[in-house]
Protein backbone atom coordinates (compact mmCIF):
# COMPACT_ATOMS: atom_id res chain seq x y z
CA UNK A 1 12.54 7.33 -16.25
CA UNK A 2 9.20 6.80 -14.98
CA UNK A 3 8.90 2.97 -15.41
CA UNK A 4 12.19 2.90 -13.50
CA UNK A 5 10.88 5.28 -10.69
CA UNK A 6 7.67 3.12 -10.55
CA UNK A 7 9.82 0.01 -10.47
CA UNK A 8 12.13 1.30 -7.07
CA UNK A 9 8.76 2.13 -5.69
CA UNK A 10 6.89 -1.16 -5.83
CA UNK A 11 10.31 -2.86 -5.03
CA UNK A 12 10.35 -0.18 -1.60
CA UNK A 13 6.60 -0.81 -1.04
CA UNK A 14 7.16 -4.29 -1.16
CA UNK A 15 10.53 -4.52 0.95
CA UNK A 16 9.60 -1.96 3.92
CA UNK A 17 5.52 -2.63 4.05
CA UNK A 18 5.14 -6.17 2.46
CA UNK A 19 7.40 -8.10 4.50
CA UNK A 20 4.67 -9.61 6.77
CA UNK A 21 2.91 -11.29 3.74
CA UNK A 22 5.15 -13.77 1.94
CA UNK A 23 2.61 -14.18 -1.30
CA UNK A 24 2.61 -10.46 -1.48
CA UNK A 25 6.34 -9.86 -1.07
CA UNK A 26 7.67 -12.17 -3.57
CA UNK A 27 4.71 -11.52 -6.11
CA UNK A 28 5.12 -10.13 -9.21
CA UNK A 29 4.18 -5.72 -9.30
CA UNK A 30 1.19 -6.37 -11.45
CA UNK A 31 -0.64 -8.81 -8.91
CA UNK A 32 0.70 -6.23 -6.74
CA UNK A 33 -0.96 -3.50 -8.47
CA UNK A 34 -4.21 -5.73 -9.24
CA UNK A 35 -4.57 -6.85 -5.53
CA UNK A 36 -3.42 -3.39 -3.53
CA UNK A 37 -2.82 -0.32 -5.82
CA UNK A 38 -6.41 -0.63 -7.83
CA UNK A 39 -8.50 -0.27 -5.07
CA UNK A 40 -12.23 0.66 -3.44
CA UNK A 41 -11.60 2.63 -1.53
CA UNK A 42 -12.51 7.12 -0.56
CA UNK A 43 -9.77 9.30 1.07
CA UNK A 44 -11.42 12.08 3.06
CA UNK A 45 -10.53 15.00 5.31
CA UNK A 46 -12.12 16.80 7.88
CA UNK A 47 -10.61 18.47 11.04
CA UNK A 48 -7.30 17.90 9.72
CA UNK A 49 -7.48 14.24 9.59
CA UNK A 50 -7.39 12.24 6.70
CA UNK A 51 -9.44 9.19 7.10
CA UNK A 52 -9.43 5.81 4.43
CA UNK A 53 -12.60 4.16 3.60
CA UNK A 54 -12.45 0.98 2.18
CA UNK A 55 -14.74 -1.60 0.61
CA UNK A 56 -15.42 -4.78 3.74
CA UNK A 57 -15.91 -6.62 1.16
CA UNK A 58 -12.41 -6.07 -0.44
CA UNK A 59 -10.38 -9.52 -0.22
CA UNK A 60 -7.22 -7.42 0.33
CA UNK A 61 -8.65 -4.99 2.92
CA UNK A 62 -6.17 -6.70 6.19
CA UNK A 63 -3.25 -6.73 3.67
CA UNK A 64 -3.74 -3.19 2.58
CA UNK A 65 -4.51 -1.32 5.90
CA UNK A 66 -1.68 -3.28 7.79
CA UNK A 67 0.59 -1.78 4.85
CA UNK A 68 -0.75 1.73 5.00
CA UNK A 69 -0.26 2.03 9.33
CA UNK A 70 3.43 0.72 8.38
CA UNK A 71 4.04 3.47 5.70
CA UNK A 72 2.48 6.13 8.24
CA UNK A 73 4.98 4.95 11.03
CA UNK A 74 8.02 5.05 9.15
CA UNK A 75 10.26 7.48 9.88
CA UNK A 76 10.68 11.02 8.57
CA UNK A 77 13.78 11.73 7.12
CA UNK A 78 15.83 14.74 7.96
């Protein structure tokens, strides 16, 4: 059950927030986990804002934050 939830997850991520990157979209989910789910990166909070800090030096950095403002605009369902 959870390889299959972890499957229709990458397949989502990929579909709604990976479209804009061909090599990303069509790559297989363990370059996808290699290159944007294993991360450098520190999630803080303060004033009820959670900010992302990630490494400059990260060779994914553009790929990654372009995919996290899409996830944070999609709509809410109801």
């Amino acid at each position: 059950m959870a390889a299959t939830i972890a499957a229709d997850l990458d397949a989502w991520t990929r579909l709604l927030l990976l479209h804009h990157e061909p090599e990303l979209a069509a790559a297989q989910p363990e370059t996808i986990r290699i290159e944007l789910y294993h991360l450098p990166a520190r999630l803080t909070s303060h004033a009820r804002r959670r900010t992302l800090h990630l490494d400059r030096t990260w060779p994914w950095g553009n790929e990654f934050t372009t995919a996290w403002q899409r996830a944070t605009q999609l709509p809410a369902l109801t």
